[in-house]
Protein backbone atom coordinates (compact mmCIF):
# COMPACT_ATOMS: atom_id res chain seq x y z
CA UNK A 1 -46.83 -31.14 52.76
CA UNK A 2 -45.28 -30.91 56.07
CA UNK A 3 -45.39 -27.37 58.39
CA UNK A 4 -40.98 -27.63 58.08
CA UNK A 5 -41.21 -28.01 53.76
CA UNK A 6 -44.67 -25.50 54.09
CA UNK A 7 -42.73 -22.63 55.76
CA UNK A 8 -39.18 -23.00 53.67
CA UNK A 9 -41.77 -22.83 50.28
CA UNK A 10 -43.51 -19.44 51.81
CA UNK A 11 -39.95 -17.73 51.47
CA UNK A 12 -39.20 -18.79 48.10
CA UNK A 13 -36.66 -21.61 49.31
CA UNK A 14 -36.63 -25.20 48.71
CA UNK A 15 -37.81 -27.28 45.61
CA UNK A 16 -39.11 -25.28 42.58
CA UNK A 17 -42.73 -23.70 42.80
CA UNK A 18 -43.27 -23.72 39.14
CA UNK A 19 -43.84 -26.49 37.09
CA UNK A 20 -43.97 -26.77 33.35
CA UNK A 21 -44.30 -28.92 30.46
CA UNK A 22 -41.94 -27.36 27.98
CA UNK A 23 -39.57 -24.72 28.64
CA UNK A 24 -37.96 -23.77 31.50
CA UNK A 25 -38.68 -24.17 34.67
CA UNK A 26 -38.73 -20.83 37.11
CA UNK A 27 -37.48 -20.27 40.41
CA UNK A 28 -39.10 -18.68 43.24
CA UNK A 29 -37.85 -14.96 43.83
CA UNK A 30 -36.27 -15.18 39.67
CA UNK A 31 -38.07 -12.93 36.97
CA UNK A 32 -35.99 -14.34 33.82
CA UNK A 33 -38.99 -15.74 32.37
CA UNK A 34 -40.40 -12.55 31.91
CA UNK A 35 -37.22 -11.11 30.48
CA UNK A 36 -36.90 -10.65 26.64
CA UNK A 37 -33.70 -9.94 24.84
CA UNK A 38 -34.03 -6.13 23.51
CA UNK A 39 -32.99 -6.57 19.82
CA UNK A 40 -31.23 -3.19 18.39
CA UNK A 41 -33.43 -2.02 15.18
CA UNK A 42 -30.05 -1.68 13.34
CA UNK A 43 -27.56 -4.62 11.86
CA UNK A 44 -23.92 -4.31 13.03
CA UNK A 45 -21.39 -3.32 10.09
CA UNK A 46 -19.66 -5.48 8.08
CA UNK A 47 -15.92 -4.83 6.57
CA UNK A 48 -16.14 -3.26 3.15
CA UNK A 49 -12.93 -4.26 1.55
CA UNK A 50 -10.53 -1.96 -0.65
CA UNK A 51 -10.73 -3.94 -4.39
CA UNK A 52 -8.82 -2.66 -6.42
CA UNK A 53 -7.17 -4.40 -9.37
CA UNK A 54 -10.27 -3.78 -11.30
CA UNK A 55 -8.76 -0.64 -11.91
CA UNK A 56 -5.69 -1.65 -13.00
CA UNK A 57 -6.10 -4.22 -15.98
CA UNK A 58 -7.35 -2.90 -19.72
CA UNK A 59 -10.44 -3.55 -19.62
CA UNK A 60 -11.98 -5.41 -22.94
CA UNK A 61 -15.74 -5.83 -23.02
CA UNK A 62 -16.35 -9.22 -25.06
CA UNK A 63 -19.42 -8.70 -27.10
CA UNK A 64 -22.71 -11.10 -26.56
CA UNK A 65 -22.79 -14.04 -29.46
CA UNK A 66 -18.59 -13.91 -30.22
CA UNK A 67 -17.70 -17.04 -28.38
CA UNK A 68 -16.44 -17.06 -24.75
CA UNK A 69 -13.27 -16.43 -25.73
CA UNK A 70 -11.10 -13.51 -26.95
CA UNK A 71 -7.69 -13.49 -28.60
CA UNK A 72 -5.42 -10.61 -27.78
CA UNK A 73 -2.71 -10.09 -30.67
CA UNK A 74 0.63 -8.49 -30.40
CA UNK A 75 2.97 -7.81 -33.39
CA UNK A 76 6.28 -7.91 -31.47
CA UNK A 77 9.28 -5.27 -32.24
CA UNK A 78 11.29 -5.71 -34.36
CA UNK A 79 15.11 -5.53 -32.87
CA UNK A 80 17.91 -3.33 -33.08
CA UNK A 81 21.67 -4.19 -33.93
CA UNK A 82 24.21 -2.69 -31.74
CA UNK A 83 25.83 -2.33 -34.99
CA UNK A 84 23.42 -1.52 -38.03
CA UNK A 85 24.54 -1.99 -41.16
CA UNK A 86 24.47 0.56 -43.77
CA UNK A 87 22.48 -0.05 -46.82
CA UNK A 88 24.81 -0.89 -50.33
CA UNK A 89 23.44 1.39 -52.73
CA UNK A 90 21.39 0.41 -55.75
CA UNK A 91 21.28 -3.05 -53.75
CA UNK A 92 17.98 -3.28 -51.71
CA UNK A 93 18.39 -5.45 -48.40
CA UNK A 94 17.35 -8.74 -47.76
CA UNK A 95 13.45 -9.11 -46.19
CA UNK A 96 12.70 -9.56 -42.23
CA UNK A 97 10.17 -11.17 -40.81
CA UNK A 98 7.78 -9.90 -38.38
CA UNK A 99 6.68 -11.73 -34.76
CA UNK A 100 2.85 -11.85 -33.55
CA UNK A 101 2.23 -13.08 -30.67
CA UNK A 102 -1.19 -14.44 -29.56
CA UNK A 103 -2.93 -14.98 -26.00
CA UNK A 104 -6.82 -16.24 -25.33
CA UNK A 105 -8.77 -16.12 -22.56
CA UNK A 106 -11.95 -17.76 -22.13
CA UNK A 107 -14.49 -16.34 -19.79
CA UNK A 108 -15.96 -18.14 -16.84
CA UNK A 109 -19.01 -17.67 -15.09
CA UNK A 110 -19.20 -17.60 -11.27
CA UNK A 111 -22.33 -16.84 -9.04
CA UNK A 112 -24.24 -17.53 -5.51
CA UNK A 113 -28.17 -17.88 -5.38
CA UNK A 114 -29.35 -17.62 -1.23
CA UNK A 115 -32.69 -18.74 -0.48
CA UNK A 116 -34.98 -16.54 2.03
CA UNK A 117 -38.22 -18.32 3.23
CA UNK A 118 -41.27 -16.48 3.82
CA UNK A 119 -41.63 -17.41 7.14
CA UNK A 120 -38.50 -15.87 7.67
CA UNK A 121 -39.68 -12.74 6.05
CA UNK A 122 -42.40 -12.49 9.02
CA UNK A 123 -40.93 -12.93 11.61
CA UNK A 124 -37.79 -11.35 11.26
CA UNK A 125 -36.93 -8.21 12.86
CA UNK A 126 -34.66 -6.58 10.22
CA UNK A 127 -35.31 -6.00 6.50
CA UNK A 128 -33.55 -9.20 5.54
CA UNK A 129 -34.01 -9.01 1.86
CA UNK A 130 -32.42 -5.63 1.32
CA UNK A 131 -29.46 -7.09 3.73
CA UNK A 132 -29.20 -9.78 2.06
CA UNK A 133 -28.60 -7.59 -1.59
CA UNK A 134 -25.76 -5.66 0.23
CA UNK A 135 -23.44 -8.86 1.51
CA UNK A 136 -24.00 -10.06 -2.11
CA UNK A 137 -22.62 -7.32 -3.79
CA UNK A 138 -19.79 -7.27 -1.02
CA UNK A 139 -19.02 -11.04 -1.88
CA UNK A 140 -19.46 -10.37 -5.64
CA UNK A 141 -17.22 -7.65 -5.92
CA UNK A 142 -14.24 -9.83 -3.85
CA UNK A 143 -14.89 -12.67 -5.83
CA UNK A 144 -14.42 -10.60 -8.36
CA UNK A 145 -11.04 -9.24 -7.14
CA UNK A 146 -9.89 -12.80 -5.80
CA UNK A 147 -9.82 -14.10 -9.56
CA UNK A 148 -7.83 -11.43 -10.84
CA UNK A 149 -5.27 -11.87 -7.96
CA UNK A 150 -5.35 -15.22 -8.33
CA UNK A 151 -3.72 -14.54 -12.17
CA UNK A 152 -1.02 -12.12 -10.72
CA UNK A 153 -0.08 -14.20 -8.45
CA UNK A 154 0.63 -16.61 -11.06
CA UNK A 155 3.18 -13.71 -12.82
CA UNK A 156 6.08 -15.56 -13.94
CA UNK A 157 8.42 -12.88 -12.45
CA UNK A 158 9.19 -12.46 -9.07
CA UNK A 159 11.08 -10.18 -7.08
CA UNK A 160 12.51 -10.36 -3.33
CA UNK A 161 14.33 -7.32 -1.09
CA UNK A 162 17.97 -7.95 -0.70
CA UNK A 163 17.49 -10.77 -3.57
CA UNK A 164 16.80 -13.29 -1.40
CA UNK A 165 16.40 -16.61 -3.66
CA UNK A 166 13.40 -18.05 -2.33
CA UNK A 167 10.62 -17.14 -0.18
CA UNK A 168 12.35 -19.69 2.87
CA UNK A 169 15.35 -17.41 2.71
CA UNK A 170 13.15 -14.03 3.25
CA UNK A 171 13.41 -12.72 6.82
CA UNK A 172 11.12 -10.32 8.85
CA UNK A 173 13.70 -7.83 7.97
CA UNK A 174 12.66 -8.00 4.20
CA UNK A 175 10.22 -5.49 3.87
CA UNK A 176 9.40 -3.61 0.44
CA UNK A 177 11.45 -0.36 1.09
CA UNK A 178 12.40 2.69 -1.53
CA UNK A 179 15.37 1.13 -2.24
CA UNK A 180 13.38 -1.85 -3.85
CA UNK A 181 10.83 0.74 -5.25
CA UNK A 182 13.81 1.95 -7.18
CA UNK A 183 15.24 -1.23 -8.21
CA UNK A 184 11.94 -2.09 -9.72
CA UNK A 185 11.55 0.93 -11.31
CA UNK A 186 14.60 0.63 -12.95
CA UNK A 187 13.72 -3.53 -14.46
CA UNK A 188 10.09 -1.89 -15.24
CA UNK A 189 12.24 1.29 -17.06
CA UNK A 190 14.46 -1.44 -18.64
CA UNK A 191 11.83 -3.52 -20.30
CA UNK A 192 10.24 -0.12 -21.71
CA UNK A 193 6.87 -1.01 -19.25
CA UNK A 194 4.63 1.78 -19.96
CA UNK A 195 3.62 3.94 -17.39
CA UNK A 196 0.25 4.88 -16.27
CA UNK A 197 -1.41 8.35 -17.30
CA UNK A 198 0.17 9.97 -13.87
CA UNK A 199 3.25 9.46 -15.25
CA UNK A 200 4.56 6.68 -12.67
CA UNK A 201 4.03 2.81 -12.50
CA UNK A 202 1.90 1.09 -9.82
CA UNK A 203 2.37 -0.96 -6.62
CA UNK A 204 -0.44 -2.74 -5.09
CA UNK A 205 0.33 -4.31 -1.74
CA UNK A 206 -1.30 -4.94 1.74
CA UNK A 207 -1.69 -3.34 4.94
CA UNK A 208 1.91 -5.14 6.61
CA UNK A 209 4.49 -4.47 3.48
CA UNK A 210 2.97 -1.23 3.18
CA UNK A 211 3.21 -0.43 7.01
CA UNK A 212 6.64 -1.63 6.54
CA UNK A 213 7.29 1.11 4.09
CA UNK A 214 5.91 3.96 6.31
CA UNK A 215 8.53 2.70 8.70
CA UNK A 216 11.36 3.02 5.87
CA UNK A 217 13.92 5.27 7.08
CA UNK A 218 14.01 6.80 3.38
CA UNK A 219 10.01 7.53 3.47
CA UNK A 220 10.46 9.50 6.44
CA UNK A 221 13.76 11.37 5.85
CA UNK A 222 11.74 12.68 2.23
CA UNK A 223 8.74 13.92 3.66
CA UNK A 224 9.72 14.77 7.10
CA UNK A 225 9.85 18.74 5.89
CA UNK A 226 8.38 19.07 2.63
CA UNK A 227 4.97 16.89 3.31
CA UNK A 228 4.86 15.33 6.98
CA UNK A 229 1.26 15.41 6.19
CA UNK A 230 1.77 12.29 4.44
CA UNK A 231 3.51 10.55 7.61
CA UNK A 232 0.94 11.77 10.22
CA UNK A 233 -1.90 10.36 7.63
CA UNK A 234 0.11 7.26 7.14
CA UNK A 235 0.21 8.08 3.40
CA UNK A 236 2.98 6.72 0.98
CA UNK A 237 1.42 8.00 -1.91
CA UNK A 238 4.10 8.11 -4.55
CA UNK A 239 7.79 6.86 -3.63
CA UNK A 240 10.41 5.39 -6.04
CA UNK A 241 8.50 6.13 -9.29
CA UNK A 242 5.48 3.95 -8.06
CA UNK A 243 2.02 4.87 -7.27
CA UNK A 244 1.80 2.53 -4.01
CA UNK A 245 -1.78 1.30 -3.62
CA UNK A 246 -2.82 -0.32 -0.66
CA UNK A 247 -5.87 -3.00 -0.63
CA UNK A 248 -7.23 -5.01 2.35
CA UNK A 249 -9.14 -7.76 -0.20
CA UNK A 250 -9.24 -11.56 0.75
CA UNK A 251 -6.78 -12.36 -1.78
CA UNK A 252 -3.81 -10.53 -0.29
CA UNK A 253 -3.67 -11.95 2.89
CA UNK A 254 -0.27 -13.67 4.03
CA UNK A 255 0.81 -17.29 3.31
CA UNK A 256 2.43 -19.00 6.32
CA UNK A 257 5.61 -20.49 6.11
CA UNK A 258 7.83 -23.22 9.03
CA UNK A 259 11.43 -22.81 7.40
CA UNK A 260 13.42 -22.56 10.11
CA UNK A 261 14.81 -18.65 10.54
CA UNK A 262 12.82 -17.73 8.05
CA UNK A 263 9.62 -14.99 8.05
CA UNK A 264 6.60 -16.62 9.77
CA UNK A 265 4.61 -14.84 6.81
CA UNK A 266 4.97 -14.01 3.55
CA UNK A 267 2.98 -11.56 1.36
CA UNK A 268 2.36 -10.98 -2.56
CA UNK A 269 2.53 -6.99 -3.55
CA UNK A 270 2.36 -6.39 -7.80
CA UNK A 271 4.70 -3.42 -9.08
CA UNK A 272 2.83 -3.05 -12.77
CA UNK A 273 3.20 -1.41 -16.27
CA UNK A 274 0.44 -0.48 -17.96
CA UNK A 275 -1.19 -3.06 -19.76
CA UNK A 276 0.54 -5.85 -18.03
CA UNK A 277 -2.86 -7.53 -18.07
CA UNK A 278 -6.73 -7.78 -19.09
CA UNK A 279 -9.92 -8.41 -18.00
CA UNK A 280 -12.75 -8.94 -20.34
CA UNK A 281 -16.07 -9.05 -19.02
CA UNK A 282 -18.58 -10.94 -20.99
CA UNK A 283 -21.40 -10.33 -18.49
CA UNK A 284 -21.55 -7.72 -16.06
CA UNK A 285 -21.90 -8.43 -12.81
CA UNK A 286 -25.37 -8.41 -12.29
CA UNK A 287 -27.46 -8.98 -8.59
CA UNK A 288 -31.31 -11.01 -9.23
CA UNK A 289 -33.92 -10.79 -6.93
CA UNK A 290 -36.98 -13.16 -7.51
CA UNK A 291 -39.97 -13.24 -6.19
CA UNK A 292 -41.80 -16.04 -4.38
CA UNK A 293 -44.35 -18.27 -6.83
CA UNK A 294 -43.85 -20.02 -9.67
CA UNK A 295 -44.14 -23.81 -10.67
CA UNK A 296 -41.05 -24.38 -8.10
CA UNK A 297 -42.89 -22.92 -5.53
CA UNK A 298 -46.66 -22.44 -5.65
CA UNK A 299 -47.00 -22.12 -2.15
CA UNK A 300 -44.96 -19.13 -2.63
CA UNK A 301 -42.60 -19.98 0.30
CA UNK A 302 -39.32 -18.84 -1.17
CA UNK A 303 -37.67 -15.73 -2.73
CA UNK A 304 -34.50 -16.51 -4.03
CA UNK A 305 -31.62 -13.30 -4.24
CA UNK A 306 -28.27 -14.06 -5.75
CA UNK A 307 -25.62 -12.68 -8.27
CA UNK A 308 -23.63 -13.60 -11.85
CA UNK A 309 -21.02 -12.70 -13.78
CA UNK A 310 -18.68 -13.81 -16.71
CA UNK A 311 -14.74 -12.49 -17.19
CA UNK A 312 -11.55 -13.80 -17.56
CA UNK A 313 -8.16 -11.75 -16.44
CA UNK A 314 -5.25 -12.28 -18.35
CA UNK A 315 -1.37 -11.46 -17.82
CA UNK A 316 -0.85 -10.85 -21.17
CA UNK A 317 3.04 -9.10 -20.59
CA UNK A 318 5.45 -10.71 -18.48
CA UNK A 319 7.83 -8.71 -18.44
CA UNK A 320 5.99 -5.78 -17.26
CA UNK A 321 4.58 -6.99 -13.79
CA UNK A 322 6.65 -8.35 -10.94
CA UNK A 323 5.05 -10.68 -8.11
CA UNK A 324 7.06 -9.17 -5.20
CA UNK A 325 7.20 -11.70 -2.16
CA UNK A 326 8.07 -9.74 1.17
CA UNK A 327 7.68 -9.98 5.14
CA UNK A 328 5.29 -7.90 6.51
CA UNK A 329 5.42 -5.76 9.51
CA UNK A 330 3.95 -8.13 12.09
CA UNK A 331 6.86 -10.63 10.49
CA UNK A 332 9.08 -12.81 12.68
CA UNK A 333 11.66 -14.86 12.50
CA UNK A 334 11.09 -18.78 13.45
C-alpha cells in the first residue's frame, strides 16, 4: 500500500476496510451493521367491519341428515273484489281455489384452511397462531355477510331518487334523502310489508348515501331542536318510517360507472320488510385448529388453522325489499 492510499485509509476515507463473503459490506466511520430493527411486541389493528344483514333475514336452522336443501312454503291470499257479491240464500257459492307458493334453497359450504410451519412458530416474534384465529373469524364473518348481499343485490326491485331510469341517468345529486325514505315507506306500506318489532321498516346502506342523508336539509331541520344530539353524533337513527342502518362490509362498496354526466359511483342500500328473506344455516360457522403430526406430517412441521360453514340466503318476498341504487357523498359528475 502506498504512504498517499495508507494515510486516506487511517481516516476512514477511500476504498472499503471491510470485506465480507455474504452480506453487506461496511463502511469505515458507518455502524449500520450493528443496528437491528426494534420490533414493537404488539400487532397493528386491523378494520373490524360492521356486518350486519345477519340480523336482518329469518333465520331457519336446517337440521343435520334432511338434505341440503329446504323448501319454504307460502299459501298466498286470497283476493278481494272491489265489489263482493252477496251470497243468494239457500244457494251456497261456487268453490275457490287456494295459491302456494314454493321457494328452495340449497346450502353451500365455503371455508379457508392457512398453513403455519413450525419453524415459523420459533422464530416468530408475535403469537402467530392466536393471530392467525382472529383474521379468520374477521374473514369468516364477511364472507359470511358478502353472500347474503350478494342475494339482495340480486332483488328484483329497484328504486332510484328523483326516479331516475337507470343507474347511467343517476347524478351526484341523487342521494337517498327523507323524501325517498317516505316514498319507500309508502310502496313497503302498499304491499302490506311487515314491519319489524320496533314498529318501523329497515334501511341498510353505506357510509356515502348515509353521509348524504345527514346532509339532507329535512334531517337537520327535524332534529335541529328536539334531538341535535343526533346531528353532532352523526346519527340518523330513525327518519321516514325506516330504521337506517349503516354497515362498512366489503360487499357495499361502490360500483364505478363512465356514462358521460353521470355519478362516477354508484351504491346499493336495501329498504326491507320483515321477512323479505332467509338464511338457513346448515353448519355453523365453526374455526379448526390442528395440531402438527399425523400421517401428513410426521415430522410434525405444520399446524393447519382454518374455518367452515354451510347456509344459503334466500329473497323469498319481492315485493317487500327494494335494491335502492344512489350516489354517494364523495359522488361526481363525469
Amino acid at each position: 500500500m502506498s504512504k498517499y492510499n495508507f494515510v486516506l485509509a487511517l481516516f476512514g476515507l477511500g476504498s472499503d476496510v471491510v470485506s465480507v463473503s455474504t452480506g453487506t459490506v461496511g463502511n469505515a466511520g458507518n455502524v449500520a451493521a450493528d443496528l437491528i430493527t426494534y420490533m414493537s411486541a404488539r400487532l397493528l389493528e386491523v378494520a373490524e367491519l360492521n356486518m350486519v344483514l345477519d340480523q336482518f333475514g329469518e333465520k331457519v336452522p336446517l337440521p343435520s341428515n334432511s338434505s341440503k336443501t329446504i323448501r319454504f312454503v307460502r299459501e298466498e291470499k286470497l283476493s278481494v273484489s272491489a265489489s263482493p257479491t252477496q251470497l243468494t240464500e239457500g244457494v251456497p257459492p261456487d268453490a275457490v281455489g287456494i295459491t302456494l307458493n314454493q321457494f328452495e334453497a340449497t346450502a353451500e359450504q365455503y371455508g379457508v384452511v392457512i398453513r403455519i410451519s413450525d419453524l415459523a412458530e420459533l422464530t416468530a416474534r408475535h403469537n402467530i397462531v392466536e393471530r392467525t384465529i382472529y383474521v379468520l373469524g374477521l374473514q369468516a364473518a364477511e364472507t359470511y355477510d358478502q353472500l347474503i348481499y350478494n342475494v339482495l343485490d340480486a332483488a328484483t326491485n329497484v328504486y332510484r331518487p328523483n326516479a331516475r331510469a337507470a343507474d347511467t341517468s343517476l347524478l351526484a345529486s341523487d342521494l337517498v334523502g327523507y323524501n325517498d325514505l317516505i316514498e319507500l315507506d309508502a310502496i313497503l306500506n302498499g304491499v302490506g310489508a311487515r314491519p319489524f318489532e320496533g314498529g318501523e321498516y329497515v334501511l341498510i346502506t353505506s357510509p356515502q348515501p348515509y353521509a348524504g342523508m345527514l346532509k339532507d336539509p329535512d334531517f337537520k331541520a327535524s332534529n335541529q331542536f328536539k334531538a341535535p344530539e343526533k346531528i353532532w353524533n352523526a346519527e340518523v337513527a330513525v327518519l321516514g318510517g325506516f330504521r337506517v342502518v349503516r354497515s362498512n362490509a366489503p360487499g357495499f362498496a361502490s360500483t364505478a360507472q363512465t356514462t358521460s354526466g353521470a355519478t362516477s359511483t354508484v351504491y346499493s342500500s336495501f329498504a326491507l320488510g320483515r321477512f323479505a328473506y332467509q338464511i338457513s344455516d346448515l353448519q355453523n360457522l365453526r374455526v379448526y385448529v390442528i395440531a402438527p403430526g399425523g400421517q401428513s406430517d410426521p415430522l410434525q412441521q405444520n399446524r393447519k388453522i382454518g374455518w367452515k360453514f354451510a347456509f344459503k340466503s334466500i329473497i323469498t318476498n319481492q315485493a317487500w325489499i327494494r335494491r335502492v341504487r344512489s350516489a354517494g357523498l364523495s359522488s361526481v359528475n363525469y
